[in-house]
C-alpha atoms as a PDB file:
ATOM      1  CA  UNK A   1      31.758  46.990 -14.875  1.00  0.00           C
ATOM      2  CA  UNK A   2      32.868  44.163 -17.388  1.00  0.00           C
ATOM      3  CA  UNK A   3      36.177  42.304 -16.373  1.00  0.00           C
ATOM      4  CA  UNK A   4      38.870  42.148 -18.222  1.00  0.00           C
ATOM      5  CA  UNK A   5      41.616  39.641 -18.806  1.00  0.00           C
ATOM      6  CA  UNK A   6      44.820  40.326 -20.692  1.00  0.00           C
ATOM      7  CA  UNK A   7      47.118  38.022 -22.402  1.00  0.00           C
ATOM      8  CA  UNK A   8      51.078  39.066 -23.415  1.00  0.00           C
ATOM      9  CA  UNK A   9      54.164  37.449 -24.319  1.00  0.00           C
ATOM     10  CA  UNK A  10      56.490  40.168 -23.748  1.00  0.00           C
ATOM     11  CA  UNK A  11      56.989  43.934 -22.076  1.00  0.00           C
ATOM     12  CA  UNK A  12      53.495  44.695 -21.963  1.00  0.00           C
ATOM     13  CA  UNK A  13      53.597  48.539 -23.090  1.00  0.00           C
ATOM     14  CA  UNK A  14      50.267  48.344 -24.647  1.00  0.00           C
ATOM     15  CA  UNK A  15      48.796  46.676 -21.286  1.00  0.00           C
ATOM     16  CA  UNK A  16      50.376  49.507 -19.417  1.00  0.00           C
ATOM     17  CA  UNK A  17      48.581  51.644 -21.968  1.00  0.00           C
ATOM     18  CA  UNK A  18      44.835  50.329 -21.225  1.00  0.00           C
ATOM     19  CA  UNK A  19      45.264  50.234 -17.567  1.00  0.00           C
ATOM     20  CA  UNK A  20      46.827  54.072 -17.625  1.00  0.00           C
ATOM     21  CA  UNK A  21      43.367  54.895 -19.873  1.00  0.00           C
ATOM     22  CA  UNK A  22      41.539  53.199 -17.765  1.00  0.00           C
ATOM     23  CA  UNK A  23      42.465  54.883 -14.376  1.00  0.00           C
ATOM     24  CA  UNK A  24      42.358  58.093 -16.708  1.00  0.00           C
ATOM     25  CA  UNK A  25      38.379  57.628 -17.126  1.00  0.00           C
ATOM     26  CA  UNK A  26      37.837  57.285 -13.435  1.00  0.00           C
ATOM     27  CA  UNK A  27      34.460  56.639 -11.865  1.00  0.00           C
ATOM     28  CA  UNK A  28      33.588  56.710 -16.271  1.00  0.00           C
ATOM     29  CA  UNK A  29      35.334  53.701 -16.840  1.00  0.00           C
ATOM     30  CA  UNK A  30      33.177  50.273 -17.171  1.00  0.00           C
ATOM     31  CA  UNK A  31      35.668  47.875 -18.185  1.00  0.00           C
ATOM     32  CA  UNK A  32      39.011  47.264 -15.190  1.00  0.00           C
ATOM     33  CA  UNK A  33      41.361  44.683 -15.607  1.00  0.00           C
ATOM     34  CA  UNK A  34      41.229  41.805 -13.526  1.00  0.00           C
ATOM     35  CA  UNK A  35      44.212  39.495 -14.045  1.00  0.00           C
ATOM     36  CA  UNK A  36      47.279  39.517 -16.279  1.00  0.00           C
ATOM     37  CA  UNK A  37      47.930  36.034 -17.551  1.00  0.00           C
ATOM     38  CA  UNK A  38      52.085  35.489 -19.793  1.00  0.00           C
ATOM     39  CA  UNK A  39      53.338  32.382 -21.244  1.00  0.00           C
ATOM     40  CA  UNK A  40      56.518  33.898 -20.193  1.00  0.00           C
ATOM     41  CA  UNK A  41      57.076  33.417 -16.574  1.00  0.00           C
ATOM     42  CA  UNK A  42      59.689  36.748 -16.698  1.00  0.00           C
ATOM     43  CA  UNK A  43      57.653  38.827 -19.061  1.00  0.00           C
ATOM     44  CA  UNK A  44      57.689  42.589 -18.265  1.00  0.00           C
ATOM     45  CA  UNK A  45      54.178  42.317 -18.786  1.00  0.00           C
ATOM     46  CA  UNK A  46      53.173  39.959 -15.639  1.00  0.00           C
ATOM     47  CA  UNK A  47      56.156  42.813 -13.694  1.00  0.00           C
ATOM     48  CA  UNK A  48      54.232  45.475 -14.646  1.00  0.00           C
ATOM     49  CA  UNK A  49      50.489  43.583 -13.334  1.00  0.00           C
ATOM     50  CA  UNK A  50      52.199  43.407  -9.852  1.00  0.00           C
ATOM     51  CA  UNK A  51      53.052  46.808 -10.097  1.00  0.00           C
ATOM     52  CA  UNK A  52      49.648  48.052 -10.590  1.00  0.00           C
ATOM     53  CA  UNK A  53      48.579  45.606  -7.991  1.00  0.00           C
ATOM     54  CA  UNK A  54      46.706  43.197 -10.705  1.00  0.00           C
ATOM     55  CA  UNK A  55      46.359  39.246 -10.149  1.00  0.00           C
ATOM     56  CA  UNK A  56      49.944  38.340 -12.562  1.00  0.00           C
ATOM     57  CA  UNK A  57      49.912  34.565 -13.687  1.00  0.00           C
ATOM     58  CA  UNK A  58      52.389  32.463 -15.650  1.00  0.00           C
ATOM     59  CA  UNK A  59      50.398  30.383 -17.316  1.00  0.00           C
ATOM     60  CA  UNK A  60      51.916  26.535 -16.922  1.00  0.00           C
ATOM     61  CA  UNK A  61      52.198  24.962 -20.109  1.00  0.00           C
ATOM     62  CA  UNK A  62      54.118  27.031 -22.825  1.00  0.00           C
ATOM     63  CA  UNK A  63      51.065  26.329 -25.281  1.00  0.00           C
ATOM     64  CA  UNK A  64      48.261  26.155 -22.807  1.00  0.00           C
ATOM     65  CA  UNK A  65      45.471  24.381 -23.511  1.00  0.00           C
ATOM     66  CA  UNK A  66      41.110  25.086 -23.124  1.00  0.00           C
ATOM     67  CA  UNK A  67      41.268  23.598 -19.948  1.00  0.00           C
ATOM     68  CA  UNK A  68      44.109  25.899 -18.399  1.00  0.00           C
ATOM     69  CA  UNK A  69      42.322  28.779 -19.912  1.00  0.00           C
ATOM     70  CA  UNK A  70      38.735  28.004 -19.275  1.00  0.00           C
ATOM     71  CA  UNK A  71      39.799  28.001 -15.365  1.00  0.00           C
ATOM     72  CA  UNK A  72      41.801  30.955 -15.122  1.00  0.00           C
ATOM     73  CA  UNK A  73      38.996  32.598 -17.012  1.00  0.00           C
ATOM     74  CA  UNK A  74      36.043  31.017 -15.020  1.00  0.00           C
ATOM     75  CA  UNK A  75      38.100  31.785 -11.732  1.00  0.00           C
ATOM     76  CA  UNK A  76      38.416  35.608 -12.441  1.00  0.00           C
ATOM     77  CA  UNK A  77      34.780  35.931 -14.535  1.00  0.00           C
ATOM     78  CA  UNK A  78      36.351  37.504 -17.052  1.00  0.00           C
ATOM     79  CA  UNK A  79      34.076  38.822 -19.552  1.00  0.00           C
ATOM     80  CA  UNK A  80      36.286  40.484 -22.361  1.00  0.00           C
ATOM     81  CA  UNK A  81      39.889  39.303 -23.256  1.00  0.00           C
ATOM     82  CA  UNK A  82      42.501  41.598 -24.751  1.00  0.00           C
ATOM     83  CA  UNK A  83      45.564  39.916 -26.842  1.00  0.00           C
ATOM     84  CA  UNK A  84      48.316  42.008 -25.973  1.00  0.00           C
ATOM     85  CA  UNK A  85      51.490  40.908 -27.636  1.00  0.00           C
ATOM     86  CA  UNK A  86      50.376  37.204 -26.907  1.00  0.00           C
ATOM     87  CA  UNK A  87      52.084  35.649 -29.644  1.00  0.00           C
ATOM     88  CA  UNK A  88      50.291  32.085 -28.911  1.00  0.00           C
ATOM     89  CA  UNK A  89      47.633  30.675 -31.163  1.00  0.00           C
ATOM     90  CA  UNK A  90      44.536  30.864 -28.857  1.00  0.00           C
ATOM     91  CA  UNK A  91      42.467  27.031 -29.005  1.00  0.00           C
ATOM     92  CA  UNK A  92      39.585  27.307 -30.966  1.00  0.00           C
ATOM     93  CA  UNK A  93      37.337  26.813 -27.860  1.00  0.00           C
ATOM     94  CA  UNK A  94      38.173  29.468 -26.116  1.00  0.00           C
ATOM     95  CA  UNK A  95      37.566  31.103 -29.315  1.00  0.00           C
ATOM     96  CA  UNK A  96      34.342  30.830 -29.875  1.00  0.00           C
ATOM     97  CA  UNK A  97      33.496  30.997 -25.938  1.00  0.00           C
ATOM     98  CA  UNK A  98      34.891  34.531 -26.043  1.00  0.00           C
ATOM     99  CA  UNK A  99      33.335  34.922 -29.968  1.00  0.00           C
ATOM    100  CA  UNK A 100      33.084  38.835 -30.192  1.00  0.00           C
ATOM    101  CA  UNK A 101      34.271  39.136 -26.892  1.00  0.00           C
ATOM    102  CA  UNK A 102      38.199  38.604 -27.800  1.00  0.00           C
ATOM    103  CA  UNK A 103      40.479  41.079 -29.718  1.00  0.00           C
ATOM    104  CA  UNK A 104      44.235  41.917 -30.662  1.00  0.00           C
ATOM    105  CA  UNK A 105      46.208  44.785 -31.932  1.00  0.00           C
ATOM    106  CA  UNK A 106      48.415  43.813 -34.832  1.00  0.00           C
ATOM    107  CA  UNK A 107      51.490  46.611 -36.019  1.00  0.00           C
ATOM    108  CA  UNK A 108      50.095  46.847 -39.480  1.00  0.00           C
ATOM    109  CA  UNK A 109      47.143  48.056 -41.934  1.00  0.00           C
ATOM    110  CA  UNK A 110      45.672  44.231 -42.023  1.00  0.00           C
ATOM    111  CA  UNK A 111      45.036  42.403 -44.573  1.00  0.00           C
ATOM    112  CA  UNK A 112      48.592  43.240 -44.938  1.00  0.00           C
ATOM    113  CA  UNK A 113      51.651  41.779 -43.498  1.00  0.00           C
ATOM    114  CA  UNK A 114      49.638  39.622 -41.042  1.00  0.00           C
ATOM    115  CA  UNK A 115      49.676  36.215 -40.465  1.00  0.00           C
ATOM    116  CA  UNK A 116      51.807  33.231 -38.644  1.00  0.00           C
ATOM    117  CA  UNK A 117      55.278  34.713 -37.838  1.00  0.00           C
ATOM    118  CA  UNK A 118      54.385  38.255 -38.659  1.00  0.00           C
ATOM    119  CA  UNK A 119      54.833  39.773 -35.230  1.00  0.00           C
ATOM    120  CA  UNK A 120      57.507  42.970 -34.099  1.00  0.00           C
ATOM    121  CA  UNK A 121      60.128  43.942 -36.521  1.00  0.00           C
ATOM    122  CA  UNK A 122      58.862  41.495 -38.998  1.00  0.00           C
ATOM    123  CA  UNK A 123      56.291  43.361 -39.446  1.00  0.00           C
ATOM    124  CA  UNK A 124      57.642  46.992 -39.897  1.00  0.00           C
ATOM    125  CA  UNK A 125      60.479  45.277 -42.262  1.00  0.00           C
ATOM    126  CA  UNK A 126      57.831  43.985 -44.088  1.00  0.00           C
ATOM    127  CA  UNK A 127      56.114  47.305 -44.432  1.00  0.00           C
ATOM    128  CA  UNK A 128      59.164  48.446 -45.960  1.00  0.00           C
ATOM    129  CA  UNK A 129      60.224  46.102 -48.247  1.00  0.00           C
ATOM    130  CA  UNK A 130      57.363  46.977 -49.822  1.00  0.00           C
ATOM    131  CA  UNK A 131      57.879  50.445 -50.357  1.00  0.00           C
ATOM    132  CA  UNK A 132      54.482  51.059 -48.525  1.00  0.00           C
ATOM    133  CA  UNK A 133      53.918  54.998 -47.533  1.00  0.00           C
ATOM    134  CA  UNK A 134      51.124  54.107 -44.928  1.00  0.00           C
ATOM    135  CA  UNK A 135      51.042  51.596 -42.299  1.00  0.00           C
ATOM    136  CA  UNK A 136      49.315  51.579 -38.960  1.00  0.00           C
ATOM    137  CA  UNK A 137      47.400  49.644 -36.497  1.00  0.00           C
ATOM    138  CA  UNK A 138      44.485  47.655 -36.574  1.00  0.00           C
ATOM    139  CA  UNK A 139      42.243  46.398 -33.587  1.00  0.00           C
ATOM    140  CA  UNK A 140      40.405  43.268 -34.700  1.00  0.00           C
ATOM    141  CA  UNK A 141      38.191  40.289 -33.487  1.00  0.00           C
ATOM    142  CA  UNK A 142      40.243  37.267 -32.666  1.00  0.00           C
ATOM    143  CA  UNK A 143      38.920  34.454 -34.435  1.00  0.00           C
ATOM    144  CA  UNK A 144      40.082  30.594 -35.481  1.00  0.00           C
ATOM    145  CA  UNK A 145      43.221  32.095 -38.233  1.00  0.00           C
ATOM    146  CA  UNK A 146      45.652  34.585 -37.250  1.00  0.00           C
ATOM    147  CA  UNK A 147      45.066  38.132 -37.901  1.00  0.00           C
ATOM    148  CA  UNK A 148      41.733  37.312 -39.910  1.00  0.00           C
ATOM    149  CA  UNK A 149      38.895  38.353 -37.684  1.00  0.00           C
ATOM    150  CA  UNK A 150      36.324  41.441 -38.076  1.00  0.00           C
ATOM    151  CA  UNK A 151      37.955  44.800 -38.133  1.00  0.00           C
ATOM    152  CA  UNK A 152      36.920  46.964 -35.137  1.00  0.00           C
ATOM    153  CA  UNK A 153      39.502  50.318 -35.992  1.00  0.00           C
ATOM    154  CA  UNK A 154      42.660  51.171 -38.086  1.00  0.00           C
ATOM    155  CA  UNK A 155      44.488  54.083 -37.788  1.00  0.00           C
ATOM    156  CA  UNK A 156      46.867  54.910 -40.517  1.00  0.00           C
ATOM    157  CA  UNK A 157      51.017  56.576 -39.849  1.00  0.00           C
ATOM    158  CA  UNK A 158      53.007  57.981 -42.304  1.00  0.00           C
ATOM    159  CA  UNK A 159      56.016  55.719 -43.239  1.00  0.00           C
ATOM    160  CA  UNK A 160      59.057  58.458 -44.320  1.00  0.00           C
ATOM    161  CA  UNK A 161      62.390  57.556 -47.054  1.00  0.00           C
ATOM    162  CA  UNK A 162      64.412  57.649 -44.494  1.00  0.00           C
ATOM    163  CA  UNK A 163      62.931  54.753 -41.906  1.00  0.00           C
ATOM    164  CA  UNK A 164      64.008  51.554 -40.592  1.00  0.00           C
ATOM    165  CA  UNK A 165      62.048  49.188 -38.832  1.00  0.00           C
ATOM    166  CA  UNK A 166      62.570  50.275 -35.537  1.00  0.00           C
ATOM    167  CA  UNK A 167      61.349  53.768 -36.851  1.00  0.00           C
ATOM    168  CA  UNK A 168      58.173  52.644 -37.946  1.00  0.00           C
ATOM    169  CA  UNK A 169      57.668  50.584 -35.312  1.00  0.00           C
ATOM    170  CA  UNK A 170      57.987  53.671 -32.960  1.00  0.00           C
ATOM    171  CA  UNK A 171      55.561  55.721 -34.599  1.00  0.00           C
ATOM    172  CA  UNK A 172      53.406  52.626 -34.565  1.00  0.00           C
ATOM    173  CA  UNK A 173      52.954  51.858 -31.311  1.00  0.00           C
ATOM    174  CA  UNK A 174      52.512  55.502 -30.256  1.00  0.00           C
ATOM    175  CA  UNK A 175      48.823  54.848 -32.207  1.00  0.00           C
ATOM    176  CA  UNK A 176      48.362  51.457 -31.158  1.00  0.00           C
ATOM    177  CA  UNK A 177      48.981  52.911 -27.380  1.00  0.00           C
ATOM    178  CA  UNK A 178      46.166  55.703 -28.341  1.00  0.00           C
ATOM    179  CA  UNK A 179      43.609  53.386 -30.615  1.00  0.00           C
ATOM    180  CA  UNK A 180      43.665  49.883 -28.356  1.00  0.00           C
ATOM    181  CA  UNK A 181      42.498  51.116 -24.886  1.00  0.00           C
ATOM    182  CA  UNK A 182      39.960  52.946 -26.148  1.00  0.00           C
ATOM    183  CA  UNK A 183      38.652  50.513 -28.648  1.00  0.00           C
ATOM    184  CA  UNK A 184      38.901  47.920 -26.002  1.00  0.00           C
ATOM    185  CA  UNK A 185      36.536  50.639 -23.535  1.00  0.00           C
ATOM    186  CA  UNK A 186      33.880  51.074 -26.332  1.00  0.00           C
ATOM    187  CA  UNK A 187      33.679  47.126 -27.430  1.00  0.00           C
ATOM    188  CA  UNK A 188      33.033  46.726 -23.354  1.00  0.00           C
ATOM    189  CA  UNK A 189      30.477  49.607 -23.023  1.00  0.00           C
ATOM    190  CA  UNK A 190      28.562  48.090 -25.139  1.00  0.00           C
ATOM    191  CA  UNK A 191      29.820  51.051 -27.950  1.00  0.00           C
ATOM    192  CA  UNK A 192      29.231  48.712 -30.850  1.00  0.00           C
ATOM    193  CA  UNK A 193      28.245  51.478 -33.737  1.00  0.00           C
ATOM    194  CA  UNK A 194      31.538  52.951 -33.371  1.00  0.00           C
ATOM    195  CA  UNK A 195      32.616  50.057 -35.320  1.00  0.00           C
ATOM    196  CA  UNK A 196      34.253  49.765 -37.930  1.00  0.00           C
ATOM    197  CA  UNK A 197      36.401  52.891 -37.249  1.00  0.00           C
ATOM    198  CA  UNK A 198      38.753  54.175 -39.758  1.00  0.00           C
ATOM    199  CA  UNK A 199      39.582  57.594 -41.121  1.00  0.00           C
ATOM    200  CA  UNK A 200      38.021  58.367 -44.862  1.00  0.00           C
ATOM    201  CA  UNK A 201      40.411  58.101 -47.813  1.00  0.00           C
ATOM    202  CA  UNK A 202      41.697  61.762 -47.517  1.00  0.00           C
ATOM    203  CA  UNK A 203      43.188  60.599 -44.379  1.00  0.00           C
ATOM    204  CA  UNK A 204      45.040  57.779 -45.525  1.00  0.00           C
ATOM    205  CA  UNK A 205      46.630  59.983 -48.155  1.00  0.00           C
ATOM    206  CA  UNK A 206      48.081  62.376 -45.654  1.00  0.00           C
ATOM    207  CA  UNK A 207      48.542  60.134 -42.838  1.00  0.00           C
ATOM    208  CA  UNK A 208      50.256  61.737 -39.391  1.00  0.00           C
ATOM    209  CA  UNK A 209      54.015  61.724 -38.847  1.00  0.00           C
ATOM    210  CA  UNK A 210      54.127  63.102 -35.295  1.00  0.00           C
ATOM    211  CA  UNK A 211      53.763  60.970 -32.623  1.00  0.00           C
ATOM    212  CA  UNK A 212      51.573  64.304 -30.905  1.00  0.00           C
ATOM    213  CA  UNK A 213      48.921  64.661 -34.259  1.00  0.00           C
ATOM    214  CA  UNK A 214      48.789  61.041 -34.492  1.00  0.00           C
ATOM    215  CA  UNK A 215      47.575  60.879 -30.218  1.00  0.00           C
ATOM    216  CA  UNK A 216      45.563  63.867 -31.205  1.00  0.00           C
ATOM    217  CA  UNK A 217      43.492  62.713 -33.935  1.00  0.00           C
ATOM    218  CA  UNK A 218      42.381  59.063 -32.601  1.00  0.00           C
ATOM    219  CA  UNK A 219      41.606  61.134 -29.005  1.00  0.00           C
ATOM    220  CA  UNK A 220      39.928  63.447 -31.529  1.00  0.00           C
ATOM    221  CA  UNK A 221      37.842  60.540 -32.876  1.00  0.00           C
ATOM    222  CA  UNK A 222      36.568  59.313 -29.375  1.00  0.00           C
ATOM    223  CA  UNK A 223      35.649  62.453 -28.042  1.00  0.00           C
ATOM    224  CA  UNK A 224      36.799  64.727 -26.135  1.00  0.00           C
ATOM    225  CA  UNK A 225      36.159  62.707 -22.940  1.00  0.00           C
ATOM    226  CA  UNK A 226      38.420  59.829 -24.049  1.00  0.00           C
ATOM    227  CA  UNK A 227      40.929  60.785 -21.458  1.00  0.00           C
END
């Protein structure tokens, strides 16, 4: 059973997400998480740890630095972290102690619209000022720059006329929900060849709409025993 530790800034819907898939897989699972860690002492995130009875910490500086980390992670042997709306650069030793071990969700089909700042609604405006039809998340390696490290899965949504940001960002997150648990279970089960996992091209010409086909097809692509 690797251990888990999760980083987030704010509600913490997609932590909510891997610890529901998690309790979903049952006596399956081999990856639980062990402690919640916020640089936001009122976060819904560290509320929501509590709830599920998981070790919650505010973290003490507002940027913390490789010492605060490397003893909240040596203290709870964490094996695996998950960036989960942390919007804090991570220090570059903790980094490269964590190298392939570390990975994020951002809102959009990266190499686009990442970056410093890009986080939330910037995103999904972004997405839209550029008249882009396709958007989507992408689970990636945390490395050194933001939103630059290996590509683990994408999953491409629809983007209609009609949207705002908060649309797209809606129909985001209902695949981010779906794709980051489970890519998060597979990168701890030692699942590496699933990797990199995107559609084919066909897909990303007629990408989902519906929050239901877009759950659907990533369970779709994980098995039927995904949960």
């Amino acid at each position: 059973m690797k251990r888990v530790g999760v980083l987030a800034s704010g509600g913490g819907s997609n932590l909510q997400a891997i610890l529901e898939y998690l309790a979903e897989l049952g006596p399956q699972a081999q990856a639980e998480v062990v402690v919640v860690a916020s640089d936001r002492p009122q976060s819904g995130a560290l509320v929501k740890a509590r709830a599920a009875g998981i070790e919650a910490v505010a973290l003490k500086d507002r940027i913390p630095d490789e010492e605060e980390f490397n003893a909240l992670f040596d203290e709870w042997r964490v094996d695996y972290i998950a960036l989960a709306g942390y919007l804090r650069l991570i220090p570059e030793a903790i980094v490269d102690r964590f190298k392939d071990r570390m990975l994020n969700v951002h809102p959009a089909l990266l190499p686009k619209h990442g970056g410093p700042g890009m986080y939330g609604l910037r995103v999904h405006q972004a997405v839209l000022n550029a008249h882009e039809k396709v958007t989507g998340p992408t689970v990636h390696l945390v490395t050194h720059e933001y939103d630059s490290g290996p590509m683990l899965a994408q999953w491409p949504v629809g983007v209609l006329p009609e949207d705002d940001a908060p649309a797209v960002a809606a129909r985001v997150l209902v695949a981010e929900h779906a794709l980051y648990p489970r890519v998060l279970h597979a990168l701890a089960a030692g699942e590496a060849d699933r990797f990199p996992l995107r559609p084919d091209d066909g897909y990303y010409a007629n990408p989902p709409i519906t929050p239901d086909q877009i759950r659907r097809d990533i369970l779709g692509a994980f098995g039927a025993d995904s949960g």
